[in-house]
C-alpha atoms as a PDB file:
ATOM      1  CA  UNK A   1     -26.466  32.724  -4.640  1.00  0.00           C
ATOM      2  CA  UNK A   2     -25.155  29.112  -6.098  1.00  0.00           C
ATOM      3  CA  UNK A   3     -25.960  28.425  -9.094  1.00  0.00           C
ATOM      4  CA  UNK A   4     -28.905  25.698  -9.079  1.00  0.00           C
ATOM      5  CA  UNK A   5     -29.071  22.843 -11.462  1.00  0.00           C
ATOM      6  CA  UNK A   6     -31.651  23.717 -14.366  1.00  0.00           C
ATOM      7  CA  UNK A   7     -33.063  20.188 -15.026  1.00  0.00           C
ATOM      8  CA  UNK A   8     -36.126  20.413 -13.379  1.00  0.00           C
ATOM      9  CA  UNK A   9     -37.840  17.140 -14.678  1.00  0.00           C
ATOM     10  CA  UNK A  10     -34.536  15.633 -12.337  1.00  0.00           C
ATOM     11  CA  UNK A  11     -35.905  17.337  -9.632  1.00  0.00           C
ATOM     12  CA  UNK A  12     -39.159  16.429  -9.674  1.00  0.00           C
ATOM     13  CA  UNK A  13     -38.425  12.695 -10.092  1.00  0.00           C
ATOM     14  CA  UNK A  14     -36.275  12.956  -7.077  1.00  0.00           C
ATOM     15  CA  UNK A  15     -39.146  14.474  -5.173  1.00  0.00           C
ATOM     16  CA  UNK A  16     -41.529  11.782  -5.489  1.00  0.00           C
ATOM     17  CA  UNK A  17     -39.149   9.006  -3.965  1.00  0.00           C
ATOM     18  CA  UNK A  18     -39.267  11.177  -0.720  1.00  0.00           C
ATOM     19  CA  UNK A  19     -41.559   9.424   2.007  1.00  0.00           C
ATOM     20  CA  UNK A  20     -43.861  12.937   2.526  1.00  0.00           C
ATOM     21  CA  UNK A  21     -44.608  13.811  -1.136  1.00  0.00           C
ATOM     22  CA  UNK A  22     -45.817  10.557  -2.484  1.00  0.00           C
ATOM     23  CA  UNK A  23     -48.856  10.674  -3.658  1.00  0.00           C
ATOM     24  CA  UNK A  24     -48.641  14.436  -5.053  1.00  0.00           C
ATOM     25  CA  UNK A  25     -48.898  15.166  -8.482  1.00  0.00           C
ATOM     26  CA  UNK A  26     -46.664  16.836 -10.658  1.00  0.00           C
ATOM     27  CA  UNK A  27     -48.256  19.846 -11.230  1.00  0.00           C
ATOM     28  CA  UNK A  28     -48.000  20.141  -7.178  1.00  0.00           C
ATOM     29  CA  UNK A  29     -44.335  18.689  -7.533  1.00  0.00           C
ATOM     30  CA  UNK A  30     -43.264  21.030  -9.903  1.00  0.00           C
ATOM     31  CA  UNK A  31     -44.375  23.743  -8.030  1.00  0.00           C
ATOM     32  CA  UNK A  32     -42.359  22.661  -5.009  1.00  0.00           C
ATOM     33  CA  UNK A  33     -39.766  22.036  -7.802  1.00  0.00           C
ATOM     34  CA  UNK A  34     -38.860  25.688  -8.651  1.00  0.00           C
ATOM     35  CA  UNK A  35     -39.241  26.853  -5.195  1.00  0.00           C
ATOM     36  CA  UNK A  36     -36.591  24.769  -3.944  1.00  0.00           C
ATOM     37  CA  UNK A  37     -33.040  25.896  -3.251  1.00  0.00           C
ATOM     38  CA  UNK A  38     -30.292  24.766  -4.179  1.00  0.00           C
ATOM     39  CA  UNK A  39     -26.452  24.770  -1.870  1.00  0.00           C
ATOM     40  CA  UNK A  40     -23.554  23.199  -1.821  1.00  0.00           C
ATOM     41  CA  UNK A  41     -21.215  22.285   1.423  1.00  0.00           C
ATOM     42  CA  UNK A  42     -17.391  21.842   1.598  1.00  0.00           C
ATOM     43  CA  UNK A  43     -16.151  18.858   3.599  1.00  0.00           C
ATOM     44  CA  UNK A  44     -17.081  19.841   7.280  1.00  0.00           C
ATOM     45  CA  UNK A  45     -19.000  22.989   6.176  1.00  0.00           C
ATOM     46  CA  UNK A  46     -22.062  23.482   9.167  1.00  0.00           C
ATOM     47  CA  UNK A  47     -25.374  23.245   7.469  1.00  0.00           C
ATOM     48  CA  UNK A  48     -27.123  24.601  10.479  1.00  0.00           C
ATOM     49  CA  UNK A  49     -26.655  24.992  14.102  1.00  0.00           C
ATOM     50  CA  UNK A  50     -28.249  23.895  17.086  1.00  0.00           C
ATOM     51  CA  UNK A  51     -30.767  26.614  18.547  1.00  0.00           C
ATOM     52  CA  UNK A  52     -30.853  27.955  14.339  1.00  0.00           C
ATOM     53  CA  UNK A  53     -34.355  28.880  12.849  1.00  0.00           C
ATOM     54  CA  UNK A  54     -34.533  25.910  10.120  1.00  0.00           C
ATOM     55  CA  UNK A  55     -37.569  25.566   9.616  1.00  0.00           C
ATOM     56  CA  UNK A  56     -36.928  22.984   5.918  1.00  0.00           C
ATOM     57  CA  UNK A  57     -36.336  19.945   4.496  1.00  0.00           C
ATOM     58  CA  UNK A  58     -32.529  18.958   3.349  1.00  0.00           C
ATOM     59  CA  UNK A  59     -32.820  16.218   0.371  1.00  0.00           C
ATOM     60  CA  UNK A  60     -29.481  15.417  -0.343  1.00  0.00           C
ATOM     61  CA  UNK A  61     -29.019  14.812  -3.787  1.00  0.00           C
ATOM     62  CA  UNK A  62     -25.211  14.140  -3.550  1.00  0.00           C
ATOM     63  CA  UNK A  63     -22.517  13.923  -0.530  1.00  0.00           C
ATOM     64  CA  UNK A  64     -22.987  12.728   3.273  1.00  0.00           C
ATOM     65  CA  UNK A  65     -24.287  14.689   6.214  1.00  0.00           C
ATOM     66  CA  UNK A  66     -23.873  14.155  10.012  1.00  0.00           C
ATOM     67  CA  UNK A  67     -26.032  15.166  12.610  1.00  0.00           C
ATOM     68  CA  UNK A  68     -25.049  15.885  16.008  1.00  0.00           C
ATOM     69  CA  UNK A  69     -25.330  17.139  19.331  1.00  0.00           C
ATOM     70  CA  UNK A  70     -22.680  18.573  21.171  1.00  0.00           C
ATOM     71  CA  UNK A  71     -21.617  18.307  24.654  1.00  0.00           C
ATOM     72  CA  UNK A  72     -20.067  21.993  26.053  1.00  0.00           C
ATOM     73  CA  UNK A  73     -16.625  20.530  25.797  1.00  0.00           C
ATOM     74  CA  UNK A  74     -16.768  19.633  21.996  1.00  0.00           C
ATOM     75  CA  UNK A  75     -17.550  16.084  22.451  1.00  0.00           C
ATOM     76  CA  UNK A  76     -20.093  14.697  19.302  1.00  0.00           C
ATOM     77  CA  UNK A  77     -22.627  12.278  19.904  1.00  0.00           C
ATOM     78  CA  UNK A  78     -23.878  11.760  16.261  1.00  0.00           C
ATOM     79  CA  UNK A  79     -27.777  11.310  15.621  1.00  0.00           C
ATOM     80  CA  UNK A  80     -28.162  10.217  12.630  1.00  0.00           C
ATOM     81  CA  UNK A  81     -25.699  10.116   9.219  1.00  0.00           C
ATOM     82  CA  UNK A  82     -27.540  10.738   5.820  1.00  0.00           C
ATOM     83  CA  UNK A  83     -26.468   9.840   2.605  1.00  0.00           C
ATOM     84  CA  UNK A  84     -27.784  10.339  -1.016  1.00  0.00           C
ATOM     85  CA  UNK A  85     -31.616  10.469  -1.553  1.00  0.00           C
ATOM     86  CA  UNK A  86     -32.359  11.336   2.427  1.00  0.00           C
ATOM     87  CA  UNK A  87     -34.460  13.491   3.996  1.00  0.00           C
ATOM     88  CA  UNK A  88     -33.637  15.436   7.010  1.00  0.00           C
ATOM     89  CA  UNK A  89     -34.817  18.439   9.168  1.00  0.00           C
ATOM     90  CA  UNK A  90     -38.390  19.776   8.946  1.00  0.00           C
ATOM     91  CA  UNK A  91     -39.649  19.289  12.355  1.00  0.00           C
ATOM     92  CA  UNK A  92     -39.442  23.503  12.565  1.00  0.00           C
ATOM     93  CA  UNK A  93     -42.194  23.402   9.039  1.00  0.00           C
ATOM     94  CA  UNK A  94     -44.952  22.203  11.921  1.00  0.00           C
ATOM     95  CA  UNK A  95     -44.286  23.605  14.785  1.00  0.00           C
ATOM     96  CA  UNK A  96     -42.301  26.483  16.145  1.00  0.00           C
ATOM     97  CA  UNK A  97     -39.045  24.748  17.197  1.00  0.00           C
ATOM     98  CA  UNK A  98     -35.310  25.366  16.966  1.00  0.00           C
ATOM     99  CA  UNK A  99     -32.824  23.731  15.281  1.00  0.00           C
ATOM    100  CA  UNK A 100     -32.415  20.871  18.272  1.00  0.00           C
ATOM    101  CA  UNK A 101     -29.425  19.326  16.819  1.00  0.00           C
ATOM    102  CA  UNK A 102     -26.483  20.589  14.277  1.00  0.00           C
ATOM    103  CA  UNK A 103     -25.810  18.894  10.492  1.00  0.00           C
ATOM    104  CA  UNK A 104     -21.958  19.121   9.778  1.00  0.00           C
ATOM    105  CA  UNK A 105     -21.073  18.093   5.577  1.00  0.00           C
ATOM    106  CA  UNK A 106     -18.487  14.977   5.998  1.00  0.00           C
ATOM    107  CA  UNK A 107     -17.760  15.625   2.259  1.00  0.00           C
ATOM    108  CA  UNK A 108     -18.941  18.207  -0.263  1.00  0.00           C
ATOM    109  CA  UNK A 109     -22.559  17.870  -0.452  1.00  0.00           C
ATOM    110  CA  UNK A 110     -25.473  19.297  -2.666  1.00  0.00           C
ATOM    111  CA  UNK A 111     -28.853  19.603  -1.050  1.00  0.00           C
ATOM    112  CA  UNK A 112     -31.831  20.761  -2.130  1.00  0.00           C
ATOM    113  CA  UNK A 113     -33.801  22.898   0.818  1.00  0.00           C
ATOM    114  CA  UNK A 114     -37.452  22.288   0.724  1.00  0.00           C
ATOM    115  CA  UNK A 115     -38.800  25.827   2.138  1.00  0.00           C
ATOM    116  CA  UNK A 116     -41.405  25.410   4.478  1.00  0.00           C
ATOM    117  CA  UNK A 117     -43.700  27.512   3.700  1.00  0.00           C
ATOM    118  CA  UNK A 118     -43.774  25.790   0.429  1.00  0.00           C
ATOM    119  CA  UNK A 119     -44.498  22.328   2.030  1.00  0.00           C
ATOM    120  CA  UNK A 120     -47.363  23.877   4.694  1.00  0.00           C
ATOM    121  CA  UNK A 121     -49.140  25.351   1.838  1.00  0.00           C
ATOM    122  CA  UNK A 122     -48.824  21.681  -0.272  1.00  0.00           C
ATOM    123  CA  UNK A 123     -50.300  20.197   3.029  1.00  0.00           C
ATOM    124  CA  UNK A 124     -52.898  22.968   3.290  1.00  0.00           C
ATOM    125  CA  UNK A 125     -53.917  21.681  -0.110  1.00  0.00           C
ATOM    126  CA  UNK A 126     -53.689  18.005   0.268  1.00  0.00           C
ATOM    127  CA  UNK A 127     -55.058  17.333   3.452  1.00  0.00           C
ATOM    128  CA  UNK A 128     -54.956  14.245   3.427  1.00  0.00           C
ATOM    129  CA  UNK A 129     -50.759  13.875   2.881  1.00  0.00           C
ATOM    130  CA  UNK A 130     -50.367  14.409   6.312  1.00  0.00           C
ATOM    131  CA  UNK A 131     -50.616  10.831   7.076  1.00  0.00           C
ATOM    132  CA  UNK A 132     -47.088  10.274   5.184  1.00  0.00           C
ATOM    133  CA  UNK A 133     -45.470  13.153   7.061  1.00  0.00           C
ATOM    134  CA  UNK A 134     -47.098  11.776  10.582  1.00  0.00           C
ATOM    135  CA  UNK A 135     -45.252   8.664   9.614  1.00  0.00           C
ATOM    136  CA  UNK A 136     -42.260   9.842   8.707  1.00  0.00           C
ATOM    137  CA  UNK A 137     -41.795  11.963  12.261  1.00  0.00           C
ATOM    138  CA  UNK A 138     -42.851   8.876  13.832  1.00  0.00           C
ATOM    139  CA  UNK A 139     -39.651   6.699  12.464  1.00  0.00           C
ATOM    140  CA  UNK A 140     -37.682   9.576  13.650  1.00  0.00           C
ATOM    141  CA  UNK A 141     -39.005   9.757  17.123  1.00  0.00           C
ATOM    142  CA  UNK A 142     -38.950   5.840  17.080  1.00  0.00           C
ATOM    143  CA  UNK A 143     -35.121   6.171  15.691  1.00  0.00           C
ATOM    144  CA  UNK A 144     -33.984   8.162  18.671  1.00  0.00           C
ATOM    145  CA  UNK A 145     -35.857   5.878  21.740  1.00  0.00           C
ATOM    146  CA  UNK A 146     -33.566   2.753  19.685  1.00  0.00           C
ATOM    147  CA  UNK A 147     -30.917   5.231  19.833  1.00  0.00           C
ATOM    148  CA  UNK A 148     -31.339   6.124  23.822  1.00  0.00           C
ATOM    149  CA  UNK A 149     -32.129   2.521  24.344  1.00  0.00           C
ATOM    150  CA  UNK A 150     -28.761   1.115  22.951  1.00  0.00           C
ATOM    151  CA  UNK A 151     -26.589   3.871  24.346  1.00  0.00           C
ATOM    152  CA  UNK A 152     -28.161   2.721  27.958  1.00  0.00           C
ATOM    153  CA  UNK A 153     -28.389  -1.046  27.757  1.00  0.00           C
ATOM    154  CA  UNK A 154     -25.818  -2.282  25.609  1.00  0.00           C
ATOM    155  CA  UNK A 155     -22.038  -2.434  25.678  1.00  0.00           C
ATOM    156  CA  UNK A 156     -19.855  -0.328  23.125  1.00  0.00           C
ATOM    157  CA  UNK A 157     -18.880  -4.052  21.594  1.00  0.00           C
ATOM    158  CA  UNK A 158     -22.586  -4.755  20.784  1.00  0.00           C
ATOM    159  CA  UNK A 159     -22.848  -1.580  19.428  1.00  0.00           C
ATOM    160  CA  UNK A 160     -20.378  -1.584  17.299  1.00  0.00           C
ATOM    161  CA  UNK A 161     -21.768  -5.021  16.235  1.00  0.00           C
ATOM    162  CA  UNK A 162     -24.707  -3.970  15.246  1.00  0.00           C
ATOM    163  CA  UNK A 163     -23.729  -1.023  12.971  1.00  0.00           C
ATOM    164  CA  UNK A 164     -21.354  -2.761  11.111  1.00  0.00           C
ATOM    165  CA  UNK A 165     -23.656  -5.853  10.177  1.00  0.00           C
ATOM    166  CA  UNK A 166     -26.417  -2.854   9.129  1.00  0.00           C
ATOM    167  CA  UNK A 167     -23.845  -0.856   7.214  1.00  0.00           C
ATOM    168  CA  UNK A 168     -22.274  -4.283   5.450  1.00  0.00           C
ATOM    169  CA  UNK A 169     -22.873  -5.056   1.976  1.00  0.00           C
ATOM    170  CA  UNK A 170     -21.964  -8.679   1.207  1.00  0.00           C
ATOM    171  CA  UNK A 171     -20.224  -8.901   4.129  1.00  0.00           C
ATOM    172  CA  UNK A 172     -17.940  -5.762   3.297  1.00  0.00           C
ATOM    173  CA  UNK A 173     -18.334  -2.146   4.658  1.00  0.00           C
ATOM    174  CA  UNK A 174     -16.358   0.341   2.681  1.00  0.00           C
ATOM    175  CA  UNK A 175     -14.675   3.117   4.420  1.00  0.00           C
ATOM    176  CA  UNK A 176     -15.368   6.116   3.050  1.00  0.00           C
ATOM    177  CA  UNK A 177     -12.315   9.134   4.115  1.00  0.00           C
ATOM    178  CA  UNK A 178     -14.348  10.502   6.572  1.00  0.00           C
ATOM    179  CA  UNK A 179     -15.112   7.114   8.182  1.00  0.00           C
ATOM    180  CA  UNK A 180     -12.392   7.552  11.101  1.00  0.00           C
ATOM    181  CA  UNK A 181     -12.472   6.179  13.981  1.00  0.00           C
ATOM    182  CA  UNK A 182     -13.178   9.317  15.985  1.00  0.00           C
ATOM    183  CA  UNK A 183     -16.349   9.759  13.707  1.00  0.00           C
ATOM    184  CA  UNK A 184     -17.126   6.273  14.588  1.00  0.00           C
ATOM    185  CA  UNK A 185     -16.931   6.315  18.648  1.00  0.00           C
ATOM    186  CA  UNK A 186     -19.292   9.517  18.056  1.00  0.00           C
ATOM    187  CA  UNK A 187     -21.961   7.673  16.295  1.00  0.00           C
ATOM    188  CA  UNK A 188     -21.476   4.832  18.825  1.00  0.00           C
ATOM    189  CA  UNK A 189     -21.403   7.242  22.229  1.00  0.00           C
ATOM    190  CA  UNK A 190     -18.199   5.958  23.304  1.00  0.00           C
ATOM    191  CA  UNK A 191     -14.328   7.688  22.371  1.00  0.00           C
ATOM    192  CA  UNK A 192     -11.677   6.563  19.813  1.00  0.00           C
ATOM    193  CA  UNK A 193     -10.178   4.379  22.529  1.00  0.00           C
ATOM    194  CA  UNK A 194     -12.665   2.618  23.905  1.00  0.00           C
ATOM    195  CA  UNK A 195     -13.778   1.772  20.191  1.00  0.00           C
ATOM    196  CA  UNK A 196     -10.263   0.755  18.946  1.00  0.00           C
ATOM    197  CA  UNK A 197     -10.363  -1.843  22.055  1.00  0.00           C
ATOM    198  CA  UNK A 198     -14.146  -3.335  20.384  1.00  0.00           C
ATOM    199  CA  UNK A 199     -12.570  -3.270  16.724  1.00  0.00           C
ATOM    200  CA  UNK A 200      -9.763  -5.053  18.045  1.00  0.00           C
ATOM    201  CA  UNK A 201     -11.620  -7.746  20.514  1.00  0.00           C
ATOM    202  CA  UNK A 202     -13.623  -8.385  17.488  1.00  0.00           C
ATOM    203  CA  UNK A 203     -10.730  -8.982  15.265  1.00  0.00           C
ATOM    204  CA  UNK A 204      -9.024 -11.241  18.112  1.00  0.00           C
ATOM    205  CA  UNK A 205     -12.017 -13.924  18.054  1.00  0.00           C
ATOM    206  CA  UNK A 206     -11.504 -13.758  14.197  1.00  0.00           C
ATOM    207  CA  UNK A 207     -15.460 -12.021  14.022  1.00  0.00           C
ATOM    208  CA  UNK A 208     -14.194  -9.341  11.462  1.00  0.00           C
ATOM    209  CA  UNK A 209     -11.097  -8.127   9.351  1.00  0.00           C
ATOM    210  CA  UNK A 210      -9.806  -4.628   9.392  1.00  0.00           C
ATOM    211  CA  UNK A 211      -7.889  -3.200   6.285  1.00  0.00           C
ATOM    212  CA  UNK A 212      -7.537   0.891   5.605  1.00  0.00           C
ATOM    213  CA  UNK A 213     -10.294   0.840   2.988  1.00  0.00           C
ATOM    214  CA  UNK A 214     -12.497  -1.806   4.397  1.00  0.00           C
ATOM    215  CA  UNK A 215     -13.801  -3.895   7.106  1.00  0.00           C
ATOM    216  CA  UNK A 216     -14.573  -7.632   6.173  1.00  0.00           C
ATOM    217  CA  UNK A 217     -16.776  -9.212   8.179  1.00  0.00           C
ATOM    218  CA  UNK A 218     -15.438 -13.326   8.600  1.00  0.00           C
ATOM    219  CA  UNK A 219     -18.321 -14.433  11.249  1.00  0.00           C
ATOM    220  CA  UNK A 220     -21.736 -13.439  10.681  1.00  0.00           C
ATOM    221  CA  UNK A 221     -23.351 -15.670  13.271  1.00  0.00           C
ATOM    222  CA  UNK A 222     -20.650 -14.706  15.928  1.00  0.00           C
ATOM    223  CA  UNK A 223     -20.838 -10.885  15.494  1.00  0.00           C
ATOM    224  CA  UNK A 224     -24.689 -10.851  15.755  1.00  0.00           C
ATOM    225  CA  UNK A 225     -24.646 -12.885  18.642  1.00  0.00           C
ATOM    226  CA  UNK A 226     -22.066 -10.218  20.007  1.00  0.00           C
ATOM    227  CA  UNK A 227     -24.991  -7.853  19.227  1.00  0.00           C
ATOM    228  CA  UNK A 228     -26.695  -8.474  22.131  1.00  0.00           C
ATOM    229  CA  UNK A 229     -24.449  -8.322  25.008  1.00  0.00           C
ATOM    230  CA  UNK A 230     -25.736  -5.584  27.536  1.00  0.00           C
ATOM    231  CA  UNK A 231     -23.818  -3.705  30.453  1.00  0.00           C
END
């Protein structure tokens, strides 16, 4: 067992920016509080498995997670990358479901888990928080259909367009070590190749800069009109 941070009050304050567990109060929060669990994950440590029973919510409180399905030949296609103060998993909490994807640390990572029979009996209680959860799974499902959507109508170049003016922060996205290039294609659908080509096209019509640490992006009006070009 890992030893699990004793500030509770922390804990609780972190739980209430969660989308789900607004509106509880902190008698109810604490008493999710001190039935949470607390792990930590080494870079590339598997959090759980496709076709596991985890049936929880993963708050990360510190590190980045990917989440991924895998082809039988190894190849990623990466769902969905979460970063401090996310929420993922949970879909096994309501109904009896698998693991349907696997969650990979890309850096050491502490995340609380959110048991689920802890959250069913919160909801069993508070009836009425079940429009916040209904939400939630509905930004997920709506998430994915985007995510299907841009795999089969646009071009790896729009793609990559489009992720990089999302992830930018004044015009700058910082690469963090795990940010390579294979990670990349697998979060776009495409291999290191065909992505290197797009990084480079895009660098060509001056659109973007590309250092080791960073990429700068020099064009915002051309690389979002990039971000619609379909197959």
């Amino acid at each position: 067992m890992q030893t699990q941070p004793s500030n509770l009050d922390i804990l609780i304050a972190q739980l209430q920016t969660i989308p789900i567990l607004r509106g509880l109060d902190a008698t109810s929060l604490a008493t999710i509080a001190l039935r949470a669990i607390w792990r930590t994950y080494a870079p590339g440590a598997v959090i759980f498995l496709e076709g596991d029973a985890a049936p929880a919510f993963y708050y990360v409180d510190s590190g980045w997670v990917k989440v991924v399905k895998m082809s039988p030949d190894g190849r990623e296609q990466i769902l969905y990358v979460w970063g401090p103060g996310d929420t993922f998993g949970g879909m096994g909490v309501f109904v009896s479901q698998l693991a349907p994807a696997t969650a990979i640390a890309l850096e050491a990572t502490d995340i609380w888990i959110l048991p689920s029979d802890a959250i069913r009996e919160m909801f069993t209680a508070n009836p009425a928080l079940a429009l916040p959860v209904i939400e939630f799974m509905a930004n997920r499902i709506s998430e994915l259909i985007e995510l299907v959507a841009d795999l089969s109508l646009h071009t790896v170049t729009a793609r990559l367009a489009r992720l990089l003016l999302e992830q930018a922060e004044a015009d700058v996205i910082h690469r963090r070590s795990w940010a390579t290039q294979a990670e990349m294609a697998a979060r776009l659908g495409t291999v290191p190749d065909v992505l290197n080509r797009a990084l480079h096209t895009l660098v060509e019509e001056k659109l973007i800069e590309l250092a080791r640490q960073q990429i700068r992006i020099l064009d915002r009006p051309g690389l979002t009109a990039k971000t619609t070009s379909t197959r």
